[in-house]
Protein backbone atom coordinates (compact mmCIF):
# COMPACT_ATOMS: atom_id res chain seq x y z
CA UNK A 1 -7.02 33.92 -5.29
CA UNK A 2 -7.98 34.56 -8.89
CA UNK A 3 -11.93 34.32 -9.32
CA UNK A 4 -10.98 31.45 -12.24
CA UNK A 5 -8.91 29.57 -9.48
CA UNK A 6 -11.66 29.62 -6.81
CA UNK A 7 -14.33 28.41 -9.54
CA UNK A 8 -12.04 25.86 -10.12
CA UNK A 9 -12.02 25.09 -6.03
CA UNK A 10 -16.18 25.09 -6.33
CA UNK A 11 -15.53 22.74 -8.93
CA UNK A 12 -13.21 20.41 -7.11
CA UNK A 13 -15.18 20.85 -3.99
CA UNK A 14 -18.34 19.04 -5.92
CA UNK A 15 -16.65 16.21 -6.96
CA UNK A 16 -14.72 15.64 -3.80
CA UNK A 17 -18.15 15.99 -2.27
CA UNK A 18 -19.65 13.45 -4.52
CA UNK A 19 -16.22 10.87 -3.67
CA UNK A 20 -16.94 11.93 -0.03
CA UNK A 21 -20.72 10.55 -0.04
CA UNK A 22 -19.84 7.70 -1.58
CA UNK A 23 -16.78 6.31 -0.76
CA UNK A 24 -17.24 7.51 3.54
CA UNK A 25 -13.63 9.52 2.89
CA UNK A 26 -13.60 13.97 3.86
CA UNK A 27 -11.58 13.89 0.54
CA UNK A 28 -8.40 14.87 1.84
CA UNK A 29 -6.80 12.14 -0.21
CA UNK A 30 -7.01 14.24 -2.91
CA UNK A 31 -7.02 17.52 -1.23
CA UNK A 32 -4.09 17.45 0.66
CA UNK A 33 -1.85 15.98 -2.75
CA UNK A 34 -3.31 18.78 -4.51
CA UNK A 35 -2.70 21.37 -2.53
CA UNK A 36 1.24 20.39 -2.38
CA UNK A 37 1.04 19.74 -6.26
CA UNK A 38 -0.30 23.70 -6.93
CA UNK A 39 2.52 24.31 -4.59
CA UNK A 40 1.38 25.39 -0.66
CA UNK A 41 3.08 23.76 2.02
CA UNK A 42 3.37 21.03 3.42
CA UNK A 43 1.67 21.96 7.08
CA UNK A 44 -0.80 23.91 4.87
CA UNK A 45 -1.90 21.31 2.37
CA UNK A 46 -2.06 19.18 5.55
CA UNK A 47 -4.45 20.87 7.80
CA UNK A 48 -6.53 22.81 4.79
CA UNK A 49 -6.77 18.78 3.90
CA UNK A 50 -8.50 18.18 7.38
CA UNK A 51 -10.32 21.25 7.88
CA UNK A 52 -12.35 20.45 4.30
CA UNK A 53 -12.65 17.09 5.60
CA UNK A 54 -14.92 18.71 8.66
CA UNK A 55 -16.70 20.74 6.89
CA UNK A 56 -17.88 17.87 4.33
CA UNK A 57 -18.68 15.40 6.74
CA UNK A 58 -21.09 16.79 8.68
CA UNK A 59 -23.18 17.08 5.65
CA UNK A 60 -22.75 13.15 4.81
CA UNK A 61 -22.95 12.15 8.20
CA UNK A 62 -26.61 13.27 7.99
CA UNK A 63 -27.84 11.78 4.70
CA UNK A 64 -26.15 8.41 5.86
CA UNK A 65 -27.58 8.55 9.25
CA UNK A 66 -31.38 8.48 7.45
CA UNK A 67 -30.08 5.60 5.28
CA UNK A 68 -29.25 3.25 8.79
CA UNK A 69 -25.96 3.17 7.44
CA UNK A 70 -23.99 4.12 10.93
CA UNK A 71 -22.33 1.95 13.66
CA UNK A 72 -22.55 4.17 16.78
CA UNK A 73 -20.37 2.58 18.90
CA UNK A 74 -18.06 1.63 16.32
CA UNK A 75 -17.68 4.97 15.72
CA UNK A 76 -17.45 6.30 19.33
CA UNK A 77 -14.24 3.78 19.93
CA UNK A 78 -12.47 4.83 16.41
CA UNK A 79 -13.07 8.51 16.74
CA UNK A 80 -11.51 8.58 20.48
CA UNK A 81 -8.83 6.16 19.50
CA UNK A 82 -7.90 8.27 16.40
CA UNK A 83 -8.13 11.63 17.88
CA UNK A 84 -4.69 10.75 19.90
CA UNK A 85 -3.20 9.78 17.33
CA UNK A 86 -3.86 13.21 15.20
CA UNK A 87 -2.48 14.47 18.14
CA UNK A 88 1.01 12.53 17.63
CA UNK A 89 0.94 13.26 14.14
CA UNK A 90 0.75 16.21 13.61
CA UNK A 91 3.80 16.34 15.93
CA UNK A 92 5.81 14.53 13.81
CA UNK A 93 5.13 16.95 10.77
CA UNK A 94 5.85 19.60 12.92
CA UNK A 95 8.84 18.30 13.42
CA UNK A 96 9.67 17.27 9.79
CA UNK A 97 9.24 20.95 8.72
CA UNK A 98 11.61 22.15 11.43
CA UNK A 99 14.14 19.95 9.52
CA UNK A 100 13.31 20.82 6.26
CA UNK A 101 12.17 17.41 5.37
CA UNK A 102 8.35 17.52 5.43
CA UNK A 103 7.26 18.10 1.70
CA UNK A 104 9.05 15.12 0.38
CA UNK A 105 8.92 12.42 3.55
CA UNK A 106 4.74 13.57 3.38
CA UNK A 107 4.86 12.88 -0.41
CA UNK A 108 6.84 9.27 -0.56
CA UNK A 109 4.48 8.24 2.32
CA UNK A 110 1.18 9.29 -0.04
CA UNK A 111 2.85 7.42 -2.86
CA UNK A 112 3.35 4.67 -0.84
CA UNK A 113 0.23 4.28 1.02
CA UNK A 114 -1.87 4.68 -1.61
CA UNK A 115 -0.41 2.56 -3.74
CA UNK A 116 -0.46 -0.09 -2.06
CA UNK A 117 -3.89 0.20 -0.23
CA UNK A 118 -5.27 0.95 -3.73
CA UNK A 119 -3.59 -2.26 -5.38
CA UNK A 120 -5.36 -4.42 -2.66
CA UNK A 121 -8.69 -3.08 -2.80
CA UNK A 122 -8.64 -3.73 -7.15
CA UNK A 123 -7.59 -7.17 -6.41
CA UNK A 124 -10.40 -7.56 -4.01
CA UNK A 125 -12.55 -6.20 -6.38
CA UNK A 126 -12.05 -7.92 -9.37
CA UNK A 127 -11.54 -11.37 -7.79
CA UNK A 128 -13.96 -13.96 -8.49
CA UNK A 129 -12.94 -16.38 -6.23
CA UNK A 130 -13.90 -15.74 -2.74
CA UNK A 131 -10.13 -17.65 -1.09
CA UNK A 132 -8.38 -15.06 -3.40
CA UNK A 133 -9.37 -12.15 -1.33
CA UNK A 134 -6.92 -11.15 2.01
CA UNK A 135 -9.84 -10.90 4.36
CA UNK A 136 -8.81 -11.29 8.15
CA UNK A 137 -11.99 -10.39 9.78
CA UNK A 138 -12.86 -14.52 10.66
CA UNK A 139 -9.01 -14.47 12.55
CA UNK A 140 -9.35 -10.97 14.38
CA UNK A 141 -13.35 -11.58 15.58
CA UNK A 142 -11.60 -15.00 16.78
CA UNK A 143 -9.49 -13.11 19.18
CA UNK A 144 -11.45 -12.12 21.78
CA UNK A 145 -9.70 -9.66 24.32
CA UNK A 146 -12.35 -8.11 26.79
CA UNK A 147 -14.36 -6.00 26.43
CA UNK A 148 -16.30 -7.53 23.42
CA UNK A 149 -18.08 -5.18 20.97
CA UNK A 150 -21.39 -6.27 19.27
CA UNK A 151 -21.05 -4.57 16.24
CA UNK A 152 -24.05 -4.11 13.46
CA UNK A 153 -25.02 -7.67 11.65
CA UNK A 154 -24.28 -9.21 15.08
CA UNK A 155 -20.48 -9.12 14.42
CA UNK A 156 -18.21 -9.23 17.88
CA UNK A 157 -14.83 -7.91 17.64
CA UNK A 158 -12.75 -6.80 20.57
CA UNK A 159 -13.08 -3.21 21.85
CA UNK A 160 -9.02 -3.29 21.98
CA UNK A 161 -8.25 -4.04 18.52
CA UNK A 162 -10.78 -1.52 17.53
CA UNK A 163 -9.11 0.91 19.41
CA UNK A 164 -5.70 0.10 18.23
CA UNK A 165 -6.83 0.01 14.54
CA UNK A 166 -7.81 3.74 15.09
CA UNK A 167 -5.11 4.56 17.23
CA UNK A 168 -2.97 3.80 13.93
CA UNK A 169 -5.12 5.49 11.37
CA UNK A 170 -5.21 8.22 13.49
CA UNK A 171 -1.45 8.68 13.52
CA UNK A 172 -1.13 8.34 9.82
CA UNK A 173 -3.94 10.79 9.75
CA UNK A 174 -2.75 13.57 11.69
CA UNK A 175 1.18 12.95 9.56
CA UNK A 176 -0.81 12.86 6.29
CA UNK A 177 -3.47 15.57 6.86
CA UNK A 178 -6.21 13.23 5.82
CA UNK A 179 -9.47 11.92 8.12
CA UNK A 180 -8.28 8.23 7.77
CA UNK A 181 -11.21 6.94 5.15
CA UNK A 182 -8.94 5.84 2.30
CA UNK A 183 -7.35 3.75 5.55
CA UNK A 184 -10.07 3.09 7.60
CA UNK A 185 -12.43 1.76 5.60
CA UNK A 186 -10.34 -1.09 4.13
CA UNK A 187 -9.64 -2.17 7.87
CA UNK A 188 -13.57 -2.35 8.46
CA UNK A 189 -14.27 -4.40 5.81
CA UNK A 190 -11.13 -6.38 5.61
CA UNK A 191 -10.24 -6.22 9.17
CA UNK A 192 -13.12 -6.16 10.99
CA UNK A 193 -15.76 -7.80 8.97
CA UNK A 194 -18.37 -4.51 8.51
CA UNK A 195 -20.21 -4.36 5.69
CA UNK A 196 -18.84 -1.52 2.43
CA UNK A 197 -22.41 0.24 3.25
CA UNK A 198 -21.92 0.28 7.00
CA UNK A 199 -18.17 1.29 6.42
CA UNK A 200 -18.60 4.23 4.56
CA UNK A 201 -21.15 6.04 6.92
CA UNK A 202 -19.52 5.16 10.24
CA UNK A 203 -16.04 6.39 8.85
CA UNK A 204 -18.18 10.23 8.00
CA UNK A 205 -19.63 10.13 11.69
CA UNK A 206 -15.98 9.45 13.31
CA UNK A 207 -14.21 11.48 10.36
CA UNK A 208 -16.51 14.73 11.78
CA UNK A 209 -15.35 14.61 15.25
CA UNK A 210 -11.90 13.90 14.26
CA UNK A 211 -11.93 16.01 11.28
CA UNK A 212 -12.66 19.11 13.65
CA UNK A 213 -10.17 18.33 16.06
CA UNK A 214 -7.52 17.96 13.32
CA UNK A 215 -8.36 21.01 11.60
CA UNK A 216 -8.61 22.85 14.97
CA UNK A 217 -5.32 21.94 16.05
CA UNK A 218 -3.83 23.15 12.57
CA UNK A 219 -5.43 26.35 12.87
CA UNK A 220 -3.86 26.89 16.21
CA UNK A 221 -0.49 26.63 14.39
CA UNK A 222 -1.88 29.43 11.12
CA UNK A 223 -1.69 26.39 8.74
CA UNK A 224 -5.26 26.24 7.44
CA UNK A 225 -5.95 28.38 3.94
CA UNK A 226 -9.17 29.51 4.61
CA UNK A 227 -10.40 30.75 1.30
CA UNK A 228 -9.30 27.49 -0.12
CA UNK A 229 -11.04 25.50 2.56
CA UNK A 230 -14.25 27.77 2.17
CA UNK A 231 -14.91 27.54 -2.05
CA UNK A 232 -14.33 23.75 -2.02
CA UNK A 233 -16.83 23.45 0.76
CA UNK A 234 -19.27 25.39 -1.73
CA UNK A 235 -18.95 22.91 -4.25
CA UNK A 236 -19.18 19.85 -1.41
CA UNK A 237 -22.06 20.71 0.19
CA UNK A 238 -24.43 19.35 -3.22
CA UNK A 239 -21.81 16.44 -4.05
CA UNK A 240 -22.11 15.05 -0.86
CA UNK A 241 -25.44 14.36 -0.55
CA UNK A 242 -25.15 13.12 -4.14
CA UNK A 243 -22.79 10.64 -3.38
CA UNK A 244 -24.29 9.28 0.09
CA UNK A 245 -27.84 8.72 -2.09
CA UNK A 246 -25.80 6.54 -4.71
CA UNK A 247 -24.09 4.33 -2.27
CA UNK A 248 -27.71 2.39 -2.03
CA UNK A 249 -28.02 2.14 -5.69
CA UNK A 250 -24.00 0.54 -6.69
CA UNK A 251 -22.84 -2.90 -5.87
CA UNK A 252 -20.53 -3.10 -3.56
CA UNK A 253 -17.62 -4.98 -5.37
CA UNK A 254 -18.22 -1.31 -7.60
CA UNK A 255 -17.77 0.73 -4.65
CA UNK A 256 -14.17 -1.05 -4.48
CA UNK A 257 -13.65 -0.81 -8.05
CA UNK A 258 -14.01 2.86 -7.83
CA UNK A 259 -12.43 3.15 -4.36
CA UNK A 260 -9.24 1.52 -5.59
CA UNK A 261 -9.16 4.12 -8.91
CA UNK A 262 -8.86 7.08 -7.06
CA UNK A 263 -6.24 5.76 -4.08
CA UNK A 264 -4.20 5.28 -7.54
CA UNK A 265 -4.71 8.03 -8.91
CA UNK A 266 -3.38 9.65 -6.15
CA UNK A 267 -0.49 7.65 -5.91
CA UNK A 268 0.38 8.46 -9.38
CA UNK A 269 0.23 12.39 -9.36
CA UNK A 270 2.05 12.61 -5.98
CA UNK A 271 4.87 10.14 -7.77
CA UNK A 272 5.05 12.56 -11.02
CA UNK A 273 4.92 15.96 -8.70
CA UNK A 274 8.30 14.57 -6.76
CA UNK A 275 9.90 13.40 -9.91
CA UNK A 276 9.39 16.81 -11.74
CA UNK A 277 10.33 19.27 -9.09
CA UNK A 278 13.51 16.92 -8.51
CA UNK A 279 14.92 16.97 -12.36
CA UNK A 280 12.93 20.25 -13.22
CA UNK A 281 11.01 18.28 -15.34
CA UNK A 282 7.54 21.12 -15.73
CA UNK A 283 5.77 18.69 -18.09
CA UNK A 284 5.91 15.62 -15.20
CA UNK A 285 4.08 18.85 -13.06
CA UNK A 286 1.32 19.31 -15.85
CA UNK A 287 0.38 15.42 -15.21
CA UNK A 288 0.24 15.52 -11.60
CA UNK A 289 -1.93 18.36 -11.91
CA UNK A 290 -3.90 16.30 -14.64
CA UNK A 291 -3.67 13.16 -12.33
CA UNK A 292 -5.74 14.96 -9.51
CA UNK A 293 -8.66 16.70 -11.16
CA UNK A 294 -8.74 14.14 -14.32
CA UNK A 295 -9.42 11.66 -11.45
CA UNK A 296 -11.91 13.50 -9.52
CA UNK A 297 -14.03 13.90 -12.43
CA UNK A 298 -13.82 10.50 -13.95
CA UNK A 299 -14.98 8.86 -10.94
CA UNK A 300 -17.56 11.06 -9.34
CA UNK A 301 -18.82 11.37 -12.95
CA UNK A 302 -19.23 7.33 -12.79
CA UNK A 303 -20.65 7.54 -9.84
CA UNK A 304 -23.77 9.43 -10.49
CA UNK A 305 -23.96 7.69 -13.61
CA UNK A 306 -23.76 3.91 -12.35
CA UNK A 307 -26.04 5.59 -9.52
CA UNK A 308 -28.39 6.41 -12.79
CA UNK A 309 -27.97 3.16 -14.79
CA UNK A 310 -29.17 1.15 -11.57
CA UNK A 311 -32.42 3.59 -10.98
CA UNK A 312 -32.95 2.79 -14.52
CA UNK A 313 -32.49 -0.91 -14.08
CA UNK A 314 -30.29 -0.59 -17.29
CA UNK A 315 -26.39 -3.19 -17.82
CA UNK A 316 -25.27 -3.69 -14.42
CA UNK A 317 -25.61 -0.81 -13.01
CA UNK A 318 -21.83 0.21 -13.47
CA UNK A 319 -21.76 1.46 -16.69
CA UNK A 320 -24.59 1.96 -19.34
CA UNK A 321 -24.58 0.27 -22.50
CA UNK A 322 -24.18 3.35 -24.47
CA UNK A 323 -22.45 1.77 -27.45
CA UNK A 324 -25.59 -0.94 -27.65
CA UNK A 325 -28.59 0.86 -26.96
């Protein structure tokens, strides 16, 4: 790699870190998307994606340990639950390159899934009425299937459907070369009832286990770019800890707000990437690329700042009032 393009990596690697700490995700959301819009492969972009997602989280899954922000067993039941399903997945993308089909089947199932996770969690967010918002935790702590789990916030939901909600993610994780935040925290909140706080850093403790077994498997099959990998990790290493202290200071209907930007953003540049390569389109290419880092930037860069604004006590904390002060 060109010194500019790893600089650019260091750079990417800072605000994925900063996403990372705050939002409980490795970043592979982003990383894996990008990776296939500069143009690696599909089985490269995939476990580079989860190998980065390692190597972040073990630096947020300290700094959100000291803020009490970790369910234990929680995370115990998710991270066995979804490290058999990385397993299976990354079987089936095997597969899909042996037929020729991975890039694109990989890309319409990013579109997809983050599209429509990211449409959900801005509804959530901006609703104002509280019977607006899709929120099944009341009917799935109802069920209970033995063995019960006391969860933090004295929440019981059955150890089964927690380990069939990770069994899932972890599938989808292991076909999508990402550590299962962007999917696993909306079924905490939404699913299982845990607080956005209590989400984010028990997705990081899981996502470091997993993450290492993803990325190790990948490596077995030569499909991790190490120097990649290595100057985004750079970068990481000071935005997560970032990140992971600002998750105290936003609300938490904020945390969604921002959540839900990037999942579309993502959506969006994976979308233009497919339709440019298919009618040689380069321009469609050029906003992809655009999509990715443009995102990156804008959020992390609200992040620390509605982080700052709420130190301050200034607005609400989301957004100074620049234009009135």
């Amino acid at each position: 790699m060109s010194l500019l393009l790893i600089l650019a990596f260091v750079g990417f690697g800072l605000m994925i870190g900063t996403l990372f700490g705050f939002f409980g995700m490795g970043g592979s959301f982003l990383v894996t998307p990008a990776l296939l819009v500069i143009g690696y492969p599909a089985e490269v972009a995939v476990g580079s994606g989860l190998a980065f997602v390692f190597g972040t989280s073990v630096i947020g899954a300290i700094k959100h340990r000291d803020h009490g922000h970790v369910d234990y067993k929680l995370a115990a039941i998710m991270t066995v639950a979804m490290t058999i399903g990385i397993e299976a997945g990354k079987y089936v993308v095997l597969f899909l390159k042996a037929t020729g089909q991975a890039d694109l089947i990989i890309s319409i199932a990013y579109v997809g899934l983050l599209a429509i996770v990211g449409l959900f969690t801005l509804r959530d967010a901006r609703s104002t009425d509280d019977e607006s918002s899709v929120d099944l935790s009341e009917t799935v702590q109802g069920i209970e299937l033995p063995p019960m789990v006391t969860l933090r916030g004295d929440i019981q939901v059955s150890g089964v459907i927690i380990f069939a909600v990770g069994l899932a993610v972890g599938v989808l994780s292991g076909f999508l070369g990402v550590g299962g935040g962007f999917l696993l925290m909306p079924a905490m909140m939404y699913g299982l009832g845990v607080p956005a706080a209590v989400a984010v850093g028990t997705d990081i403790l899981q996502i470091t286990i997993s993450g290492a077994y993803g990325a190790f498997s990948y490596a077995q099959a030569d499909a991790v770019a190490l120097p990649v990998v290595g100057a985004m990790l750079i970068g990481s290493a000071l935005g997560a800890r970032i990140g992971a202290g600002a998750t105290d200071l936003v609300d938490e209907d904020d945390i969604k707000g921002y959540f839900a930007a990037m999942l579309l953003a993502g959506s969006l540049a994976v979308g233009a990437k497919q339709l440019g390569t298919a009618y040689g389109i380069e321009a469609l290419n050029t906003v992809s690329i655009v999509l990715i880092f443009g995102a990156a930037l804008l959020v992390s860069s609200a992040v620390v700042l509605a982080a700052i604004c709420r130190l301050r006590g200034d607005a609400t904390g989301t957004w100074c009032r620049l234009t009135t002060s």
